[in-house]
N, C-alpha and C. Protein backbone atom coordinates (compact mmCIF):
# COMPACT_ATOMS: atom_id res chain seq x y z
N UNK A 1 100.02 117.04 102.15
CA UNK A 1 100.24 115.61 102.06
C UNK A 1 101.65 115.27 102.50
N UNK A 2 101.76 114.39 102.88
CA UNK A 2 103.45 113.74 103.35
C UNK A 2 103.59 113.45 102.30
N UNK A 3 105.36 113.82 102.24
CA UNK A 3 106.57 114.06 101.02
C UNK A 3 106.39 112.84 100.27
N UNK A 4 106.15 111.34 101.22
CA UNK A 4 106.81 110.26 100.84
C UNK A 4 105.39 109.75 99.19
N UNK A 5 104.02 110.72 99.03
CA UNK A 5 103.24 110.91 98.30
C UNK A 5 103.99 111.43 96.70
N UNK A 6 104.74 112.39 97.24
CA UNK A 6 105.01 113.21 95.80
C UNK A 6 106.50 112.26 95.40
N UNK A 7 107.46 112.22 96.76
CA UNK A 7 108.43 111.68 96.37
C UNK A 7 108.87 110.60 95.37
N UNK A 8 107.53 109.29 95.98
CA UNK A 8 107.05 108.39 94.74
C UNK A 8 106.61 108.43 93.21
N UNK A 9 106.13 110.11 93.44
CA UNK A 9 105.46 110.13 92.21
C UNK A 9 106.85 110.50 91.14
N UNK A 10 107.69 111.52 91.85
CA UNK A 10 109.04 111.78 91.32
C UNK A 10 109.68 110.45 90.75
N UNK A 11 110.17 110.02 91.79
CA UNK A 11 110.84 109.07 91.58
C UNK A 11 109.84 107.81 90.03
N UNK A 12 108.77 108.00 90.20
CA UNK A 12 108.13 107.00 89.36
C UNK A 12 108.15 107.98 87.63
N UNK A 13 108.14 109.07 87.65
CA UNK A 13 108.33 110.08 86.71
C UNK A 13 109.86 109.65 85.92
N UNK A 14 110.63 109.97 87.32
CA UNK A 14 112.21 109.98 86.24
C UNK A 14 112.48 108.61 85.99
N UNK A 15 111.95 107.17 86.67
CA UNK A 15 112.08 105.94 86.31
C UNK A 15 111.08 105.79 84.43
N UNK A 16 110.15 106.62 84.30
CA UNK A 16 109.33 106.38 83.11
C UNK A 16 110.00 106.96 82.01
N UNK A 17 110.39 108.46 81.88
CA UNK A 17 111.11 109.35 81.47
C UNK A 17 112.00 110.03 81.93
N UNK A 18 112.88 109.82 82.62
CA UNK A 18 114.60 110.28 83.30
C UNK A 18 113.83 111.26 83.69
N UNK A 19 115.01 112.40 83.91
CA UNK A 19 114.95 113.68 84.60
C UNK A 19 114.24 114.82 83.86
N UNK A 20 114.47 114.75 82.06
CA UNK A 20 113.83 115.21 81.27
C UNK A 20 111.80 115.43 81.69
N UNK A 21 111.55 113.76 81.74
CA UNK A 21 109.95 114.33 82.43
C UNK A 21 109.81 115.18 83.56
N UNK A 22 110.69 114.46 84.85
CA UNK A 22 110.40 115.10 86.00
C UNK A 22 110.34 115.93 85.74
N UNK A 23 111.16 116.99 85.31
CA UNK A 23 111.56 118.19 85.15
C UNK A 23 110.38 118.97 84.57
N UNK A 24 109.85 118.06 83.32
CA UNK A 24 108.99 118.71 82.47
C UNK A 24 107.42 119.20 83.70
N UNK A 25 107.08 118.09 84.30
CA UNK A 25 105.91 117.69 85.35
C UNK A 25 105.65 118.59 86.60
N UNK A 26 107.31 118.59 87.17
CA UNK A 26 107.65 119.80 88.12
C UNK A 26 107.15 121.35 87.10
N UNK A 27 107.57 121.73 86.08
CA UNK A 27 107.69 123.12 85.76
C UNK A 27 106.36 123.48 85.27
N UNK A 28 105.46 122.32 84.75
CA UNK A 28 104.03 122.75 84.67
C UNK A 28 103.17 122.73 85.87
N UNK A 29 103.41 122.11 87.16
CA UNK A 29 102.99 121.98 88.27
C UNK A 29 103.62 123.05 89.26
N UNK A 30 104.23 123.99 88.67
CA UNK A 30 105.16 125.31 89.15
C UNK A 30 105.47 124.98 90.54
N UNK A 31 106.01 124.12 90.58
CA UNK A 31 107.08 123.77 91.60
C UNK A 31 108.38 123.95 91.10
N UNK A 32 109.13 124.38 92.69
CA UNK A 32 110.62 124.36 92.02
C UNK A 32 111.64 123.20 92.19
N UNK A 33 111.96 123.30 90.91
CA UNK A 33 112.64 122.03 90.72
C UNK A 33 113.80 121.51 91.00
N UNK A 34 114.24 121.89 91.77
CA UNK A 34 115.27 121.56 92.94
C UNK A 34 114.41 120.71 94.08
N UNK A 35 113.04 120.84 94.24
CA UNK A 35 112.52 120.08 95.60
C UNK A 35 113.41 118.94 96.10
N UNK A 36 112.91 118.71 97.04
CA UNK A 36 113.46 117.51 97.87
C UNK A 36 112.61 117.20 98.56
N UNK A 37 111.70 116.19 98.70
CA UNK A 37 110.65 116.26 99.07
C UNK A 37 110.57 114.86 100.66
N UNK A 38 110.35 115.25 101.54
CA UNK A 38 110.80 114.32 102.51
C UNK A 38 109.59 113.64 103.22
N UNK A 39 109.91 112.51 103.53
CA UNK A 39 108.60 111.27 104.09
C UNK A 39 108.38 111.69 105.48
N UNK A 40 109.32 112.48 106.06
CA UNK A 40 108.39 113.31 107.29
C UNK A 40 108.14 114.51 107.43
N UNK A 41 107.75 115.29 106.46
CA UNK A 41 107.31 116.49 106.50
C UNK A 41 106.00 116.44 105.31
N UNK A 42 105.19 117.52 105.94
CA UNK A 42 103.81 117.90 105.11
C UNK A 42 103.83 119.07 104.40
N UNK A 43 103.27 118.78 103.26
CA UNK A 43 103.55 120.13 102.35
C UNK A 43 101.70 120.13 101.70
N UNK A 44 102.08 121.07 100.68
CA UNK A 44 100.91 121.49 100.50
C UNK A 44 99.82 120.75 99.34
N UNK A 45 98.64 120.37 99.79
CA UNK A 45 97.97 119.08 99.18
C UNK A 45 97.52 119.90 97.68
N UNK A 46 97.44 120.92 97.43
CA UNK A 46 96.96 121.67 95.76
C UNK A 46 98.52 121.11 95.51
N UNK A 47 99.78 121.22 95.98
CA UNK A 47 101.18 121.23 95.22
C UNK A 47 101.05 119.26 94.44
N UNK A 48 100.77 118.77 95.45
CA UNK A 48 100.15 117.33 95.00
C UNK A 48 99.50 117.22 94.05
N UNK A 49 98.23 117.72 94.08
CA UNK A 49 97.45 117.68 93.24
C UNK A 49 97.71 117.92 91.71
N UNK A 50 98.32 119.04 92.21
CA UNK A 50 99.20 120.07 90.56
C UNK A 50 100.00 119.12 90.07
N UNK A 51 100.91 118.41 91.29
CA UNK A 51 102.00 117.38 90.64
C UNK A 51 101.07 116.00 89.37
N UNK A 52 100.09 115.76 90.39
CA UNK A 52 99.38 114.80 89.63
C UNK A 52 98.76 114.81 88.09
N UNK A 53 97.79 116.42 88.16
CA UNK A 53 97.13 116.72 87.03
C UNK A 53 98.72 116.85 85.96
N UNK A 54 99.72 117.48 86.52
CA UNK A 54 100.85 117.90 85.62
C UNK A 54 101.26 116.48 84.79
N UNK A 55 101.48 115.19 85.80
CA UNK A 55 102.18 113.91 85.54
C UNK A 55 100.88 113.39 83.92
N UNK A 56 99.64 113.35 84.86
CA UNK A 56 98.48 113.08 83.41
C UNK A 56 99.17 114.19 82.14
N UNK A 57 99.16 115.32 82.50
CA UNK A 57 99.53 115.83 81.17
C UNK A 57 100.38 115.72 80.53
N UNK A 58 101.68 115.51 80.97
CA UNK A 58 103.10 115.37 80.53
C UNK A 58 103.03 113.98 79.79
N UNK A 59 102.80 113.02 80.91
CA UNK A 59 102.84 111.50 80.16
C UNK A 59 101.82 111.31 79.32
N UNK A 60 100.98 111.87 78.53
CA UNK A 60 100.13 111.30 77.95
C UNK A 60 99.07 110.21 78.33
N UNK A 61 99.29 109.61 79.61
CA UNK A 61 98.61 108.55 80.19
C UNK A 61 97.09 109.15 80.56
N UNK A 62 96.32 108.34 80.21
CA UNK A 62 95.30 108.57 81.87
C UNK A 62 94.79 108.70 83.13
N UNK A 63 94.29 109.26 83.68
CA UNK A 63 94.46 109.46 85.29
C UNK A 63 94.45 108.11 85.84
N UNK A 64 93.71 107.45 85.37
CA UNK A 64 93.47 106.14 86.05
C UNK A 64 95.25 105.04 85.12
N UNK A 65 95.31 105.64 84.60
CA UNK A 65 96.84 104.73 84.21
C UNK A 65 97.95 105.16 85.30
N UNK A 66 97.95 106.70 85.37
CA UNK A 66 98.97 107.17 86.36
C UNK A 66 98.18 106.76 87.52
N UNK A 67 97.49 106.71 87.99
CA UNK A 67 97.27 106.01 89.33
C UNK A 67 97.63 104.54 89.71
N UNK A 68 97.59 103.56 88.66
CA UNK A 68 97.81 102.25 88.44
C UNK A 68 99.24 102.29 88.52
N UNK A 69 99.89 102.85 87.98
CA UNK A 69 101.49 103.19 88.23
C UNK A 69 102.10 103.70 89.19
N UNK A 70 101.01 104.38 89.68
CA UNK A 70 101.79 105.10 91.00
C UNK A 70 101.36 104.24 92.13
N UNK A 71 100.46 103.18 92.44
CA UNK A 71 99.99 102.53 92.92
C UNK A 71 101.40 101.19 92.91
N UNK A 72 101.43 101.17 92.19
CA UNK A 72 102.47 99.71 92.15
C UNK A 72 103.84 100.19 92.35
N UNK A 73 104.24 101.61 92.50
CA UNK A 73 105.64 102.25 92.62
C UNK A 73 105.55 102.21 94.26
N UNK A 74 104.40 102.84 94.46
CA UNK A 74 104.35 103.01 96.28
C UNK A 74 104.29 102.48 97.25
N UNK A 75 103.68 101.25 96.64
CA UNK A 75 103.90 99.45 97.28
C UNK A 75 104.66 99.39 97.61
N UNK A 76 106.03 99.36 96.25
CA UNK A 76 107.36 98.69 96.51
C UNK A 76 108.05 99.44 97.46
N UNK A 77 107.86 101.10 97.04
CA UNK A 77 108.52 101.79 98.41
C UNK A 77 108.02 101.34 99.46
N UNK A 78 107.00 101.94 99.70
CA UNK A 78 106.35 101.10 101.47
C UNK A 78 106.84 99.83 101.84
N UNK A 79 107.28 98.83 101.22
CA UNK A 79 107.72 97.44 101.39
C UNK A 79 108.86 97.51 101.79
N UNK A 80 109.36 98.67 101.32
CA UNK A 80 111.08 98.48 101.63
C UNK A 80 111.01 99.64 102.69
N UNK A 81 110.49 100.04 102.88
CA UNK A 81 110.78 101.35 103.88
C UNK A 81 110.10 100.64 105.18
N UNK A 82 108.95 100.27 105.24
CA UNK A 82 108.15 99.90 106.52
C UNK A 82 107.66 98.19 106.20
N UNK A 83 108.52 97.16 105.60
CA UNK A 83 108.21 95.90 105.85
C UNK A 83 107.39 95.02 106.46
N UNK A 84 107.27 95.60 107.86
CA UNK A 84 106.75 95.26 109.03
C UNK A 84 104.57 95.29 108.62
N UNK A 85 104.37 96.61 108.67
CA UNK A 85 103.05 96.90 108.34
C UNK A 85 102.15 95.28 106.83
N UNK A 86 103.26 94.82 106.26
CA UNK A 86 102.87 94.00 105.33
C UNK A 86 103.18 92.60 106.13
N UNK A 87 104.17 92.93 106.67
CA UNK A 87 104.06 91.09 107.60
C UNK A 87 103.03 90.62 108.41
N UNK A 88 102.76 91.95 108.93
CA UNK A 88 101.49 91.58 110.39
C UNK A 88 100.31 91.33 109.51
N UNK A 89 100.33 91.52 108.18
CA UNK A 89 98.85 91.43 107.53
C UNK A 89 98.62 89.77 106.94
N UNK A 90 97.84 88.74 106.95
CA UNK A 90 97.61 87.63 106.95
C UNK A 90 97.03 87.98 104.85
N UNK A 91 96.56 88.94 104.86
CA UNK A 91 95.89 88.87 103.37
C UNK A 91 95.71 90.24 103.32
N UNK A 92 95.25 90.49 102.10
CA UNK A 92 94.46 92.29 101.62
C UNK A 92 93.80 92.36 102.49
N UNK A 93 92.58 91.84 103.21
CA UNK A 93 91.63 92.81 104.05
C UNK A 93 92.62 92.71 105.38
N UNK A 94 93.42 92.23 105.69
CA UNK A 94 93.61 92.24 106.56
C UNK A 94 94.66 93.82 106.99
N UNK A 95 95.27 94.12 105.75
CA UNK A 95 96.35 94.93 105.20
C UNK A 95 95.37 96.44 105.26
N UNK A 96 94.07 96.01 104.72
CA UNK A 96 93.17 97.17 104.46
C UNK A 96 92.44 97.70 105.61
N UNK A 97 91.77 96.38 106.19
CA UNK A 97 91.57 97.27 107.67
C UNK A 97 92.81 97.99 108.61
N UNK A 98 93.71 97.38 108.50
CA UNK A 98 94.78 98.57 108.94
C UNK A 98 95.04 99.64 108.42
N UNK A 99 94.90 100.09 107.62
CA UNK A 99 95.03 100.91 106.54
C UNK A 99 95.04 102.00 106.98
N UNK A 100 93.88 102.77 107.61
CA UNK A 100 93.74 104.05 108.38
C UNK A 100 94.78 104.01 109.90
N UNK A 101 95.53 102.75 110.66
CA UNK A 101 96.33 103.01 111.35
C UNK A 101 97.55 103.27 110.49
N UNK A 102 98.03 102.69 109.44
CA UNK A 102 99.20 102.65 108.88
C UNK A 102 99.20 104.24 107.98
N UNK A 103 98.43 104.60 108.29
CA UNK A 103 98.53 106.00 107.50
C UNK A 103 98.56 106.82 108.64
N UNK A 104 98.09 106.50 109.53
CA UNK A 104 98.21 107.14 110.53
C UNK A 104 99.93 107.33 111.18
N UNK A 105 100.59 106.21 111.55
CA UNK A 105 101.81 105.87 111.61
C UNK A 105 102.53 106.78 110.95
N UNK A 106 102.25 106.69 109.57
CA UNK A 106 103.04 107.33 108.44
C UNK A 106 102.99 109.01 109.06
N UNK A 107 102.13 109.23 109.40
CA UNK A 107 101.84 110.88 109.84
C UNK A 107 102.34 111.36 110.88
N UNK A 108 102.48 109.96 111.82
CA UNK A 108 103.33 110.17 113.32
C UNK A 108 104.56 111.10 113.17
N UNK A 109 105.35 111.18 112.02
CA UNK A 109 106.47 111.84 112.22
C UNK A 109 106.52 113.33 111.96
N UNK A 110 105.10 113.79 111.51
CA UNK A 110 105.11 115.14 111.44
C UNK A 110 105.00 115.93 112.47
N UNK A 111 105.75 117.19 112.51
CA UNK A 111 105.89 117.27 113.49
C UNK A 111 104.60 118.56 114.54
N UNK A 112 103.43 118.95 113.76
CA UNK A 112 102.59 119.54 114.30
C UNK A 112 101.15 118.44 114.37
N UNK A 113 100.80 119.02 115.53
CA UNK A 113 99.42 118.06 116.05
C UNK A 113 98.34 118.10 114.80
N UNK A 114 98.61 119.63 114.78
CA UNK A 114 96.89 119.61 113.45
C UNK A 114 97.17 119.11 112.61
N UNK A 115 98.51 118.79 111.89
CA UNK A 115 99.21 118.51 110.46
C UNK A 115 98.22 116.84 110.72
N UNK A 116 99.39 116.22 111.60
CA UNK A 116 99.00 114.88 112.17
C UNK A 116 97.25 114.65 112.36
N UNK A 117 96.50 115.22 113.04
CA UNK A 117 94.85 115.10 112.99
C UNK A 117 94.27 115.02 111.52
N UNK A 118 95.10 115.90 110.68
CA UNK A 118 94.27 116.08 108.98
C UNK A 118 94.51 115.03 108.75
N UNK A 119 95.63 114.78 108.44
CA UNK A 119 96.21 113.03 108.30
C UNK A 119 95.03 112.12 108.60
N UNK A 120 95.23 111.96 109.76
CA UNK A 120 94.55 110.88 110.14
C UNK A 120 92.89 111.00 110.30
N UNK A 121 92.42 112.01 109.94
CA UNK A 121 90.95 112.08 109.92
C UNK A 121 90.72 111.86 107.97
N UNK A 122 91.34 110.82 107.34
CA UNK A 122 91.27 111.33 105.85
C UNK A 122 90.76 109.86 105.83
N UNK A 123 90.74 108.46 106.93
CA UNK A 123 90.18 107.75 106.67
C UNK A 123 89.56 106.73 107.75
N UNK A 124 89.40 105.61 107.59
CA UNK A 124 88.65 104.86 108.62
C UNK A 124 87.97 103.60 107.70
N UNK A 125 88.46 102.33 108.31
CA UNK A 125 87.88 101.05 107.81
C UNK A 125 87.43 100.25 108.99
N UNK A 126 86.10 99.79 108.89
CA UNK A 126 85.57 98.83 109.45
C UNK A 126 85.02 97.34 108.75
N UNK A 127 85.02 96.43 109.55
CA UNK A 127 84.55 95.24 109.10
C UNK A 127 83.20 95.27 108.72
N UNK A 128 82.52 94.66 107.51
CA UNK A 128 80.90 94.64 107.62
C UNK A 128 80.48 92.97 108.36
N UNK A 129 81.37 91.95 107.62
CA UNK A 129 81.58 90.59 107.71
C UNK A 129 82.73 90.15 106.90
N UNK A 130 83.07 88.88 107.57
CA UNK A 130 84.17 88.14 107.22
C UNK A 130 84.54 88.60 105.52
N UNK A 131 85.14 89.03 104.76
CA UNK A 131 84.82 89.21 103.20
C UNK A 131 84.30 90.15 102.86
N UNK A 132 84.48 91.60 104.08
CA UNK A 132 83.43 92.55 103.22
C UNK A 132 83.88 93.54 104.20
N UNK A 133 84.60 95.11 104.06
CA UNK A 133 85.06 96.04 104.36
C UNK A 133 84.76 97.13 103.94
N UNK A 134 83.89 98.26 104.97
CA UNK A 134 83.50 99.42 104.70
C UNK A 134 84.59 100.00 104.40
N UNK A 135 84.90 101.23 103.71
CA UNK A 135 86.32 101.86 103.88
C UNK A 135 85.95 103.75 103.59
N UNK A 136 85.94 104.63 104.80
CA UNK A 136 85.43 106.01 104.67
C UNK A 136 86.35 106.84 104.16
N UNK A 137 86.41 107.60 103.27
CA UNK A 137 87.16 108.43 102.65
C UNK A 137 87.15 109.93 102.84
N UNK A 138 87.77 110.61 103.75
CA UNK A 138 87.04 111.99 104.09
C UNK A 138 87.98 113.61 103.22
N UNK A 139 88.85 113.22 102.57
CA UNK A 139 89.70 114.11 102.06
C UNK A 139 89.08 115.53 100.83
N UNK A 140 89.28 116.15 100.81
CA UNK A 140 89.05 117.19 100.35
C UNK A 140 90.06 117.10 98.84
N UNK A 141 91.19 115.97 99.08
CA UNK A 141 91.85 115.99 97.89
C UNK A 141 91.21 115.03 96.78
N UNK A 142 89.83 114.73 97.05
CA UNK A 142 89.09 113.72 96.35
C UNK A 142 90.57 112.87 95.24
N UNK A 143 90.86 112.47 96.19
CA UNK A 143 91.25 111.00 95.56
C UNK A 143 91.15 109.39 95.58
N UNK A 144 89.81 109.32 95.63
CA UNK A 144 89.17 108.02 95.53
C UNK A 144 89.99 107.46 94.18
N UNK A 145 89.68 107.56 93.40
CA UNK A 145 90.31 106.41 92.48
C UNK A 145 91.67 106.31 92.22
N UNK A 146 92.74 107.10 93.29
CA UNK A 146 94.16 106.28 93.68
C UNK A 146 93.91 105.57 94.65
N UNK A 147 93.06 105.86 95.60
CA UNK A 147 92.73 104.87 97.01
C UNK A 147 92.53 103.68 95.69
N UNK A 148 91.34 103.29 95.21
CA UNK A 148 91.00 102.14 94.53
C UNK A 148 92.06 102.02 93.80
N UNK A 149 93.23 102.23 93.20
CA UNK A 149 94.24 102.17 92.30
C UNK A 149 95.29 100.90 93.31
N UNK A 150 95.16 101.83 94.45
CA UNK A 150 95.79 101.46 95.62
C UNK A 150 95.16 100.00 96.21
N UNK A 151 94.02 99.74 96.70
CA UNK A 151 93.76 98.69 96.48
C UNK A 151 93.45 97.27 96.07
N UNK A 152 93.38 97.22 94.74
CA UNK A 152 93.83 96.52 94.20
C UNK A 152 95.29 96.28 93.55
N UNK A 153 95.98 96.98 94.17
CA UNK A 153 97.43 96.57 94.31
C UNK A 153 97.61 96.01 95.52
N UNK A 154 97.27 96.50 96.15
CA UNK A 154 96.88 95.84 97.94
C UNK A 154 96.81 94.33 97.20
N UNK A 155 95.45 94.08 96.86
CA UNK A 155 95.29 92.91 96.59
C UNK A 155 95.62 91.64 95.85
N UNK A 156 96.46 92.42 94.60
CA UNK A 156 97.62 91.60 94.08
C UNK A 156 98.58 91.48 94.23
N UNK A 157 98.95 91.97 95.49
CA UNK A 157 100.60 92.11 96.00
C UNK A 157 100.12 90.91 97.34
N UNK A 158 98.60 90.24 97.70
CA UNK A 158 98.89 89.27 98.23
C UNK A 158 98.04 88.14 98.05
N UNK A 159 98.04 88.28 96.73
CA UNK A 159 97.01 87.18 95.72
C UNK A 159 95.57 86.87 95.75
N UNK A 160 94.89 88.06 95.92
CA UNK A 160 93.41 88.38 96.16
C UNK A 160 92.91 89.07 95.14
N UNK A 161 91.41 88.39 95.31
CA UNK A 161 90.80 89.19 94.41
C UNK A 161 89.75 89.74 95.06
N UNK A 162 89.28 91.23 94.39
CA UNK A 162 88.56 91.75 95.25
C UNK A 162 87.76 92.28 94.13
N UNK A 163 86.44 93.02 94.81
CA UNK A 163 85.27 93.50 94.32
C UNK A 163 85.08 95.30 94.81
N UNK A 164 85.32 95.85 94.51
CA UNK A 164 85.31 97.32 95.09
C UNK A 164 84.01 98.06 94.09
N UNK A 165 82.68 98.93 95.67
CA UNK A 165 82.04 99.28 95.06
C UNK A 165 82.11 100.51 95.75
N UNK A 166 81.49 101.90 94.76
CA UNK A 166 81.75 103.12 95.37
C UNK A 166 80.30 103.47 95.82
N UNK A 167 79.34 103.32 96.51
CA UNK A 167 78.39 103.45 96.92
C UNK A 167 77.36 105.40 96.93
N UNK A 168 78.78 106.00 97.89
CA UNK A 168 78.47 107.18 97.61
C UNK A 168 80.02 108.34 97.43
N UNK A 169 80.11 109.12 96.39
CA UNK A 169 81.47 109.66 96.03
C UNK A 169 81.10 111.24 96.37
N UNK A 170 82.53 111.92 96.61
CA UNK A 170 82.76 113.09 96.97
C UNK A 170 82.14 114.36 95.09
N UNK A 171 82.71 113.40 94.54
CA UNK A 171 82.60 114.40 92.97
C UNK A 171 81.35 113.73 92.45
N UNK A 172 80.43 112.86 93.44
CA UNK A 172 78.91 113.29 92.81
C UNK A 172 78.02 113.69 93.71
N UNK A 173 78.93 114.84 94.35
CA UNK A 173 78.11 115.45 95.87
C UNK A 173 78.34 115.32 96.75
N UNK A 174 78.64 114.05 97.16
CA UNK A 174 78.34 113.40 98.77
C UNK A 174 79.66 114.22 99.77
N UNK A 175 79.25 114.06 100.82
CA UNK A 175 80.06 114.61 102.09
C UNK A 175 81.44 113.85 101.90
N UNK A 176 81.24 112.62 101.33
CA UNK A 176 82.40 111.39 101.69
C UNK A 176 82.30 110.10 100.62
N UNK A 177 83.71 109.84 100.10
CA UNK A 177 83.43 108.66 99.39
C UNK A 177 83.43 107.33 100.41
N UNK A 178 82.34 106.71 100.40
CA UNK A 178 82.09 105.08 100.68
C UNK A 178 82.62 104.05 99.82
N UNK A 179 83.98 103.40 99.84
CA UNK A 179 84.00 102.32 99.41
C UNK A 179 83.36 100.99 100.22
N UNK A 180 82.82 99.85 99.11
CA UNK A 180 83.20 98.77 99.70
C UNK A 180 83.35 97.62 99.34
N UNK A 181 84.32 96.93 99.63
CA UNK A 181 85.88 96.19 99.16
C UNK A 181 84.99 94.48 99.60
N UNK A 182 84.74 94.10 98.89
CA UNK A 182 84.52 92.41 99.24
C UNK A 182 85.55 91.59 98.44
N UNK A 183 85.97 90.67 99.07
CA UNK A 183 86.63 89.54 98.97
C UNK A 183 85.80 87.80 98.26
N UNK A 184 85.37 88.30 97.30
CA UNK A 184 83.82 86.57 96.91
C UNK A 184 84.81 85.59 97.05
N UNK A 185 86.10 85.30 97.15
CA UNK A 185 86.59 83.71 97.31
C UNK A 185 86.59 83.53 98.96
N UNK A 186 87.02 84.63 99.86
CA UNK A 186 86.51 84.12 101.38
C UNK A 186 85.20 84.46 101.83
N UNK A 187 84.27 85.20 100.90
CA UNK A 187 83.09 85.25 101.30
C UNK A 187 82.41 83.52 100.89
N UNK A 188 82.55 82.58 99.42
CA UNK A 188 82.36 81.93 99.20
C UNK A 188 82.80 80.71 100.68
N UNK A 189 83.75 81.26 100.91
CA UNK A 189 84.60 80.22 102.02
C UNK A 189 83.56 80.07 103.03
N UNK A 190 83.61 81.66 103.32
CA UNK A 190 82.22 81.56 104.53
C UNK A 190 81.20 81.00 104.76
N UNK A 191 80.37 80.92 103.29
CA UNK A 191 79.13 80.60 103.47
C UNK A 191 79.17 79.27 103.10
N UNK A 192 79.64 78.19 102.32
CA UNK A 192 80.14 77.02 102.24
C UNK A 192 80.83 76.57 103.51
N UNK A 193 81.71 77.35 104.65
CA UNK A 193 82.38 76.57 105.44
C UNK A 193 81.93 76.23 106.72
């Protein structure tokens, strides 16, 4: 996964509990704790993972709480780091169908081709209709419910409300999680306008 994944999560660790958690999160996730973890380089997606399951254990939270948190930490970074990707977007779907380029972007700076291809083969959004967005999930790090953590931060970071359904998921079998993301106040728009 790119650094700028764990870096957030760090940084959202020692903002909850100083250096004391990090520290604690890093040493059960047997990483060494000196890392430095950088937004253009790829490291290893179990070290992620470990970071994550470690953060649920340490904080006492729930997975779906630490995702909600890490979701609203990574916003603000992305906002301040790449501004631009949130201006060109008119609303959430608009933000979301980009989504698989802007992750893509994000991957541009690594510096091997295959690194960059994994990247960018982890997703893909298409339109169904005005108010309604397929969104393919292909990762092996089954993390669908930070993607959805993630989206509806998407969507309250530009005053939307959305409907997210998981149709078919990786951890009840399937090849691939299917989200899909409707918008009912511009779908309402639609069919009224």
């Amino acid at each position: 996964m790119i650094g700028i994944i764990q870096q957030v999560l760090l940084e959202l660790l020692e903002e909850k509990g100083g250096d004391e958690l990090k520290q604690r999160v890093l040493k059960a996730a047997h990483v060494d704790p000196s890392i430095n973890y950088r937004i253009d380089k790829n490291y290893s997606d179990d070290e992620c993972l470990r970071l994550i399951a470690a953060s649920v254990e340490e904080t006492g939270f729930t997975e779906n709480e630490v995702y909600a948190l890490y979701a609203s930490a990574f916003l603000k970074k992305a906002q301040a780091l790449f501004p631009r990707f949130f201006e060109i977007a008119d609303d959430s779907e608009g933000f979301l169908l980009r989504q698989a380029r802007i992750h893509a972007v994000m991957a541009s700076g690594l510096k091997q081709q295959e690194e960059r291809q994994h990247v960018n083969d982890k997703f893909s959004a298409s339109p169904i209709e005005p108010g309604k967005v397929r969104v393919i999930y292909r990762s092996p790090n089954g993390l669908c419910r930070l993607y959805q953590a993630l989206a509806f931060e998407v969507a309250s970071l530009y005053g939307d409300e959305i409907e997210f359904d998981e149709p078919c998921c990786m951890h009840k079998g399937a090849v691939h999680c299917e989200f899909i993301i409707t918008w009912p106040n511009k779908r309402q728009e639609v069919v009224h306008g």
